[in-house]
Protein backbone atom coordinates (compact mmCIF):
# COMPACT_ATOMS: atom_id res chain seq x y z
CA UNK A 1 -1.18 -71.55 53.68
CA UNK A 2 -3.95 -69.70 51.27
CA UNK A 3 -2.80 -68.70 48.36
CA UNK A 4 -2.15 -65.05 47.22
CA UNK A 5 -4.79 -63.36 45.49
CA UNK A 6 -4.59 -60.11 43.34
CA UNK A 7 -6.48 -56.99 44.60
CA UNK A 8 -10.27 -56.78 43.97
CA UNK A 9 -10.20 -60.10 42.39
CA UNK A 10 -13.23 -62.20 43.86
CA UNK A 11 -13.01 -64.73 46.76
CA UNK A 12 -15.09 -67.68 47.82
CA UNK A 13 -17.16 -65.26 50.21
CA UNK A 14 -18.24 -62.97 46.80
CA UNK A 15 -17.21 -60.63 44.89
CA UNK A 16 -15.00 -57.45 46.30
CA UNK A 17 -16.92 -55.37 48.00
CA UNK A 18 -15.30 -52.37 46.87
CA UNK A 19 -16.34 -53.47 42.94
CA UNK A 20 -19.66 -52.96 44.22
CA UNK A 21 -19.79 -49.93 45.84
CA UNK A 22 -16.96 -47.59 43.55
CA UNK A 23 -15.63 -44.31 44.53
CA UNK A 24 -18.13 -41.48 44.05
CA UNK A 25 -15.58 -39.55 42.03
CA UNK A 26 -15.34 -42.04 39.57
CA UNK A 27 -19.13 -43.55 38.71
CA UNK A 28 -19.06 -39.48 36.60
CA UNK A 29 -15.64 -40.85 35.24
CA UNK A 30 -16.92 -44.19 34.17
CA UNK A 31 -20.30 -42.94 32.74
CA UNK A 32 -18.94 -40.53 30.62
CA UNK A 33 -16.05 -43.31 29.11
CA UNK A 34 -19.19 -45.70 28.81
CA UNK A 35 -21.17 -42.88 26.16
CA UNK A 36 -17.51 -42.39 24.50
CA UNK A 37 -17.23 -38.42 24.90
CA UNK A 38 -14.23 -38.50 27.44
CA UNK A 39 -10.86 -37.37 25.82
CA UNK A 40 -8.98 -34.25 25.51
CA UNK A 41 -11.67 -33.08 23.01
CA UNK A 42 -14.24 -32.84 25.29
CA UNK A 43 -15.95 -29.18 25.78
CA UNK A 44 -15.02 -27.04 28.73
CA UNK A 45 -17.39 -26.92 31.51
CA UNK A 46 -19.55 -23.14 31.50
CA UNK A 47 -18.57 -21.47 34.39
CA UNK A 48 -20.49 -21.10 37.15
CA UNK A 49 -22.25 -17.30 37.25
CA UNK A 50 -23.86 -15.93 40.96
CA UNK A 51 -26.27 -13.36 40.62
CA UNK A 52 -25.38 -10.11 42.90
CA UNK A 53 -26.78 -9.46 46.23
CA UNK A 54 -29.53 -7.10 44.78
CA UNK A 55 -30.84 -9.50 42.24
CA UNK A 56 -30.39 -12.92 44.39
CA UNK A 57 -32.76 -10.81 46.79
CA UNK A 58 -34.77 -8.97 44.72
CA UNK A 59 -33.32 -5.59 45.75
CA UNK A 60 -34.35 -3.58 42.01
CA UNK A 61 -34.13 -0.55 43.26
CA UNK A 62 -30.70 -1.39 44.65
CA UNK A 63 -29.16 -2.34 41.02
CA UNK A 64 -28.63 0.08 39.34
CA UNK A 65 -26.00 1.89 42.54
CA UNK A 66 -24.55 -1.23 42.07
CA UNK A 67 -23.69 -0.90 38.71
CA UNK A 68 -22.43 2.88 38.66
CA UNK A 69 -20.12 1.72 41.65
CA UNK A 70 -18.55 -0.62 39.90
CA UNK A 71 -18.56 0.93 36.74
CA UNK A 72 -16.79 3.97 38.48
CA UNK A 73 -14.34 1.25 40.24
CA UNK A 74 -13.48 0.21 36.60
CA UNK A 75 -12.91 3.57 35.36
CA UNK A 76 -10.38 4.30 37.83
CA UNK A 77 -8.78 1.50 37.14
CA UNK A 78 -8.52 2.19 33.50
CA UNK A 79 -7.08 5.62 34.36
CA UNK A 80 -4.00 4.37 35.93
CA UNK A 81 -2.91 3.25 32.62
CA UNK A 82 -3.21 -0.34 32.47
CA UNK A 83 -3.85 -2.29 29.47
CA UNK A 84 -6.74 -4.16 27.94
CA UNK A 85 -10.01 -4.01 29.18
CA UNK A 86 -10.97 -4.29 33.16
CA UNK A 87 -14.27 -5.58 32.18
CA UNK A 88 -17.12 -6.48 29.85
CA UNK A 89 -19.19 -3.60 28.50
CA UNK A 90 -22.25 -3.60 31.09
CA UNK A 91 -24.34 -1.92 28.53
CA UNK A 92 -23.38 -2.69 24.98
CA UNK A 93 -23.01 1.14 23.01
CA UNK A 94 -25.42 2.61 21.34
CA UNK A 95 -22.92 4.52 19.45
CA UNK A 96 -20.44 3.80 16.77
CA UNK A 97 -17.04 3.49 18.09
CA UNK A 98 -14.62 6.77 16.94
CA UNK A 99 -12.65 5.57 14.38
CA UNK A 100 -8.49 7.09 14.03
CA UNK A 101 -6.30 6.33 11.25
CA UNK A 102 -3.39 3.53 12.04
CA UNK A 103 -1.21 3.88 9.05
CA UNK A 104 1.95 5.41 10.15
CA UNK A 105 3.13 9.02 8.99
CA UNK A 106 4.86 9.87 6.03
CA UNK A 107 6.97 12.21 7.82
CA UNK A 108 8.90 9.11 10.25
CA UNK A 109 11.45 6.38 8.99
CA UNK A 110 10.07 3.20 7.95
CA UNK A 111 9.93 0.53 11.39
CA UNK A 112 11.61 -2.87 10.66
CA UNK A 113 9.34 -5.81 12.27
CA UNK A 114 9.71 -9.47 13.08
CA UNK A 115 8.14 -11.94 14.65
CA UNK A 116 8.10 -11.50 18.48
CA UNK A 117 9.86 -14.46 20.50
CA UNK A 118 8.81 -15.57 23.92
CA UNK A 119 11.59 -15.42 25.50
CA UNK A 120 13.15 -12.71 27.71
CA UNK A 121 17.18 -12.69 27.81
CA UNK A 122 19.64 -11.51 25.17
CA UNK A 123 22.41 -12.82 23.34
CA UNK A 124 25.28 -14.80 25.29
CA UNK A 125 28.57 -13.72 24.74
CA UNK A 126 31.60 -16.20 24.71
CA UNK A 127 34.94 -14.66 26.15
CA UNK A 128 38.44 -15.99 24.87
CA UNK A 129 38.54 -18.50 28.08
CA UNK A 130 35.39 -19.94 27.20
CA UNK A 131 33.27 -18.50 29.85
CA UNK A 132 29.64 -16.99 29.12
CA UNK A 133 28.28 -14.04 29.97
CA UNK A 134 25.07 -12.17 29.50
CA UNK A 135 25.42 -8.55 29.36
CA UNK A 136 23.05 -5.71 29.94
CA UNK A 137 22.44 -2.42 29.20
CA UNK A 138 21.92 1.24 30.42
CA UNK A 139 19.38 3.60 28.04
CA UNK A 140 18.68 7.35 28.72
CA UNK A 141 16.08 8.54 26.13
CA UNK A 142 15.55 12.80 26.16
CA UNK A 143 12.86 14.59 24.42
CA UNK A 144 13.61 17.16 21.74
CA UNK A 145 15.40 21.03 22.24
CA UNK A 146 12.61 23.73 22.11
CA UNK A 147 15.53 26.49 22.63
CA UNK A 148 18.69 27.40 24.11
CA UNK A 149 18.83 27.21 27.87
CA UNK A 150 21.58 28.33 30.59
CA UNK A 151 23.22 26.17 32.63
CA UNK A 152 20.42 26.43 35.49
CA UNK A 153 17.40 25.08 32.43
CA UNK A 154 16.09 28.48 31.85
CA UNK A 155 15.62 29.44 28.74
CA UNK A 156 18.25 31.87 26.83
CA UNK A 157 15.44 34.06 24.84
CA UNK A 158 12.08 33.51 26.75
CA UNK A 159 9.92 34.95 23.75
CA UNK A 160 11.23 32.63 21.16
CA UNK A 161 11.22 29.45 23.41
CA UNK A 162 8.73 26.69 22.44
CA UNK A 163 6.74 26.42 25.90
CA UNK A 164 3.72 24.56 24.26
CA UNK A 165 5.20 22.43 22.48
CA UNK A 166 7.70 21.19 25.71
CA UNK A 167 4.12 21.33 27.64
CA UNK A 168 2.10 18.54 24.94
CA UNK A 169 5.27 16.84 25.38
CA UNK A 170 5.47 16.40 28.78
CA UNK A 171 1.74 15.29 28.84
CA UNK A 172 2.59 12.81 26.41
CA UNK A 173 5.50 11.30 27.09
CA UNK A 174 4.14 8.41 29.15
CA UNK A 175 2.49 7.33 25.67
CA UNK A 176 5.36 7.67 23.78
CA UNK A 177 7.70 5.82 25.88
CA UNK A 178 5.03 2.89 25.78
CA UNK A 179 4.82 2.95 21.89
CA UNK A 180 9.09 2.65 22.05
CA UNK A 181 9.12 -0.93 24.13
CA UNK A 182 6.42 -1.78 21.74
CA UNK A 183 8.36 -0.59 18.85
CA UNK A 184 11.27 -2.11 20.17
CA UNK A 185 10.35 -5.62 20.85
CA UNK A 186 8.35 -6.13 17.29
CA UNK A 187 12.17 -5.22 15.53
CA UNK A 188 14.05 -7.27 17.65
CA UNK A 189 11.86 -10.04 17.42
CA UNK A 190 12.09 -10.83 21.34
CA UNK A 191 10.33 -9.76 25.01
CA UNK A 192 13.01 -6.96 26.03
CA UNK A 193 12.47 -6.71 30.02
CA UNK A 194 13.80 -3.01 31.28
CA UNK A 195 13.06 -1.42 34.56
CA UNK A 196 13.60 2.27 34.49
CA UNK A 197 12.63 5.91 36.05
CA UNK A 198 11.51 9.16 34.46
CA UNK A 199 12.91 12.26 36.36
CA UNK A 200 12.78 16.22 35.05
CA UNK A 201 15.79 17.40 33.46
CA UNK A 202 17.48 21.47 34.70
CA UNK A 203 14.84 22.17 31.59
CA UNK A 204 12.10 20.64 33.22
CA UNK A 205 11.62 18.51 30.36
CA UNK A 206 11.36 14.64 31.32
CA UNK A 207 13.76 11.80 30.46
CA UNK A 208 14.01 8.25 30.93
CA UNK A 209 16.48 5.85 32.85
CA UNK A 210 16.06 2.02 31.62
CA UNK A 211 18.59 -0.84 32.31
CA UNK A 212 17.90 -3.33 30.10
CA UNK A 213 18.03 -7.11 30.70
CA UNK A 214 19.95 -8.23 27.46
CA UNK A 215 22.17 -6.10 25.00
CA UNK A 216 20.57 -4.30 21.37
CA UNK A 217 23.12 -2.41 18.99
CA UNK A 218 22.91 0.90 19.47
CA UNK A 219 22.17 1.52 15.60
CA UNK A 220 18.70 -0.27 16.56
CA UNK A 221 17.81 1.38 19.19
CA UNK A 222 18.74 4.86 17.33
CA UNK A 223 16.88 3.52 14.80
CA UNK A 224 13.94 2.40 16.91
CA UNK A 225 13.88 5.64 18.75
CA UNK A 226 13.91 8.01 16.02
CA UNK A 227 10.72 5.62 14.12
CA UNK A 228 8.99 6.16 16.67
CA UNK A 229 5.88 8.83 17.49
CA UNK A 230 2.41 9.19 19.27
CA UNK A 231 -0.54 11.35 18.16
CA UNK A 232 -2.40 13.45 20.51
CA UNK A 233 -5.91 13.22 18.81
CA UNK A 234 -7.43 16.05 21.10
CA UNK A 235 -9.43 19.62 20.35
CA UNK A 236 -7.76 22.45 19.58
CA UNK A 237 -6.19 24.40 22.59
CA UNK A 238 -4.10 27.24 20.86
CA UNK A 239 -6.44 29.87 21.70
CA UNK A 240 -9.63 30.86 24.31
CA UNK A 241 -12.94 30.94 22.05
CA UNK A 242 -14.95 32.53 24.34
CA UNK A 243 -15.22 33.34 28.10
CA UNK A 244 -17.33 30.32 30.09
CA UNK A 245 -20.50 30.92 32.25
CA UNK A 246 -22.26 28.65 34.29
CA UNK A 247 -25.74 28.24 33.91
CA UNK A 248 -26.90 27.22 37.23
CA UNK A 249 -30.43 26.40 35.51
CA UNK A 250 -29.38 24.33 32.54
CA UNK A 251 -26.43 22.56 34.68
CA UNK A 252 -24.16 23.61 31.98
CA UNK A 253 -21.12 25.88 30.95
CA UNK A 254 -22.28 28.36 28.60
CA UNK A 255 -20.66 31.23 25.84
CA UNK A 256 -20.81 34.49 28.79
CA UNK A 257 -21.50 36.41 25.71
CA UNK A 258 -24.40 34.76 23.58
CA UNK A 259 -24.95 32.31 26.52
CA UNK A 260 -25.50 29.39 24.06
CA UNK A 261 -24.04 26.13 26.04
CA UNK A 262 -20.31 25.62 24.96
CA UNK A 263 -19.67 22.02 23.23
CA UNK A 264 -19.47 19.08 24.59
CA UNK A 265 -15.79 16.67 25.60
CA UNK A 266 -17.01 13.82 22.87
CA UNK A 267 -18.79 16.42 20.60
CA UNK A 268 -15.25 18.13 20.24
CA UNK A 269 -13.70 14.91 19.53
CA UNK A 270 -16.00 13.73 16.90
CA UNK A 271 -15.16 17.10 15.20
CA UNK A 272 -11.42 16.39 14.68
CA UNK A 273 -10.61 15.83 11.37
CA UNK A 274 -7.83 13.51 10.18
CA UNK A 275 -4.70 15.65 11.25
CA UNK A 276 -4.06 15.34 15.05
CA UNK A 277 -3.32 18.14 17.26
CA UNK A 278 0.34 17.02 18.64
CA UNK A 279 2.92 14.25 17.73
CA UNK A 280 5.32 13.67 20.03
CA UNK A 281 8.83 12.36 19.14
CA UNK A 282 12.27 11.64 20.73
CA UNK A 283 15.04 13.85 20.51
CA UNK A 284 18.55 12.91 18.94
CA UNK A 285 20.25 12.46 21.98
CA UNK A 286 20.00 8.59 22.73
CA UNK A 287 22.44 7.32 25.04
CA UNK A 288 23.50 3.69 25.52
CA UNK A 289 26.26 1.84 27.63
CA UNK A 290 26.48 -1.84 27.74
CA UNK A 291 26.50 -3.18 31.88
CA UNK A 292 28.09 -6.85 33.47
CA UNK A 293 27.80 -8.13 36.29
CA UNK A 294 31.66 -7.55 37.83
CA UNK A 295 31.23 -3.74 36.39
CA UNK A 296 32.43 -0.96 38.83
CA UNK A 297 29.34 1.10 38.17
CA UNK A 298 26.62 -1.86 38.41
CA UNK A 299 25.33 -0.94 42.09
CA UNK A 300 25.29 2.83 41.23
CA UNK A 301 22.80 1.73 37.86
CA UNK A 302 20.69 -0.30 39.81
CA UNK A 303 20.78 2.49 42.70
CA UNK A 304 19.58 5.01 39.99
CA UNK A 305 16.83 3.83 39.26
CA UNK A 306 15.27 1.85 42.32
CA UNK A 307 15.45 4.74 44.67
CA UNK A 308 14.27 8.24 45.14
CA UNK A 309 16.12 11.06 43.83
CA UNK A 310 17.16 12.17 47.47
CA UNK A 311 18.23 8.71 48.07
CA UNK A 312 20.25 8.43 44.79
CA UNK A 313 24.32 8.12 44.86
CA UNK A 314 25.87 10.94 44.03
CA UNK A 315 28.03 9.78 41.58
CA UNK A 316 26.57 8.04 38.66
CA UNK A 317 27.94 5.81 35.57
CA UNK A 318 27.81 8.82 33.14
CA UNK A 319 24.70 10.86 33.79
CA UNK A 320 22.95 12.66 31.43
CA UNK A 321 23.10 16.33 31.42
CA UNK A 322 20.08 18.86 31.64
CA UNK A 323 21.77 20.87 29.14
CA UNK A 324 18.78 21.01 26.07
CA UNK A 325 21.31 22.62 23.66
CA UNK A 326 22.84 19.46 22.22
């Protein structure tokens, strides 16, 4: 009977065949462990770049389309809102970037901070019986009163009613309802996860619907709410300056009385001094109810705010009013 040998180990007939001829995946292996540089330590390997169509064939003329379509893909990108940056600069700017102050106002309550956890559910709660439950929440932010309104949302005294101010805010309130969940997650030190719906109120001011995964005290999120701002750093609108012309031959709008061309978007900006033309800031009416899992009202919250308004129960766990009086 011959006896047993172990794998690759040599024979009478020669050596293994396959310790000759190794796997072409590992002769890279074993060369770099021979010069000593494998490890965890070891660079990253550049990526690989492809040059575009136009340039792999020589297409100049072609390159420059190329770029402005993409750089106008980009920019509609960027307008939708999203964060960060879509892309690297194409052309690196000429220009210094427009610098805004940071430091927060005087005029709002100090903003508590901690450090950010990565995690994304709230506190567990204990019952008497010994069984755990996570709870969640139900938020409705509002935006200040700018005046008395009837019961239908129209205003009570037309002539003293604040119509541009309730007009910046509804531009801004996107932005300020960001600067909130930022807000909010830097004081309670963790990743708050909400999913919510902004709808007009009889006013026609907007409001927000969140349900929140987790439970805050509603001193915090008063708190939170009432900290928090965002500065419209735009031109001044109050008033027409002049009455605009175009001048077919210069390509440009123009004063229709001394026909000189009328300043520029970024030439308006750079002119803004340090005080910015709106700040936009919650109203006092913050509303919060704590939601389980067995609650009556959980398939009407999670209705709310996952379907249109015409879709939309009819009865709802407390709704918010549209009454801009309180």
């Amino acid at each position: 009977m011959p006896a047993l040998r172990e794998a690759g180990s040599p024979t009478a007939q020669g050596p293994d065949p396959r310790r000759l001829a190794p796997h072409r995946r590992t002769r890279p292996r074993a060369r770099t462990c021979h010069r000593g540089t494998a490890g965890t330590d070891q660079p990253p390997r550049p990526p690989r770049t492809r040059p575009r169509p136009a340039v792999r064939e020589s297409q100049w003329d072609q390159v420059d389309e190329v770029d402005d379509a993409i750089r106008e893909v980009e920019e509609t990108i960027a307008a939708e809102g999203l964060r960060g940056s879509v892309a690297p600069a194409h052309d690196k700017p000429t220009e210094p970037k427009r610098q805004r102050s940071t430091k927060r106002r005087q005029d709002a309550p100090a903003l508590p901070r901690q450090k950010v956890d990565p995690r994304t559910i709230g506190r567990v709660y204990t019952a008497p019986d010994g069984t755990e439950y996570r709870p969640s929440m139900w938020l409705t932010v509002t935006l200040d009163s700018y005046g008395p309104v009837r019961p239908d949302g129209s205003p009570v005294d037309p002539a003293t009613y604040d119509y541009r101010r309730a007009a910046w805010d509804a531009i801004a309130f996107p932005r300020l309802l960001d600067r909130f969940w930022q807000n909010l997650r830097r004081c309670v030190g963790w990743n708050v996860q909400y999913a919510g719906c902004v709808e007009p109120q009889r006013r026609l001011a907007p409001h927000a619907h969140f349900a929140i995964r987790g439970t805050i005290p509603r001193a915090v999120l008063r708190e939170v709410a009432a900290a928090t701002y965002h500065q419209v750093w735009w031109p001044k609108v109050d008033a027409p300056t002049c009455r605009p012309v175009w001048n077919a031959d210069a390509e440009t709008w123009c004063d229709g009385e001394t026909g000189l061309p009328l300043t520029s978007w970024d030439e308006a900006l750079d002119a803004i001094e340090d005080e910015p033309t709106h700040v936009i800031r919650f109203g006092a009416q913050i509303r919060a109810e704590g939601v389980t899992a067995d609650d009556k009202n959980v398939d009407r919250t999670i209705g709310y705010i996952t379907t249109s308004p015409s879709q939309r129960p009819t009865a709802t766990p407390r709704p918010p009013t549209g009454n801009a009086t309180t």
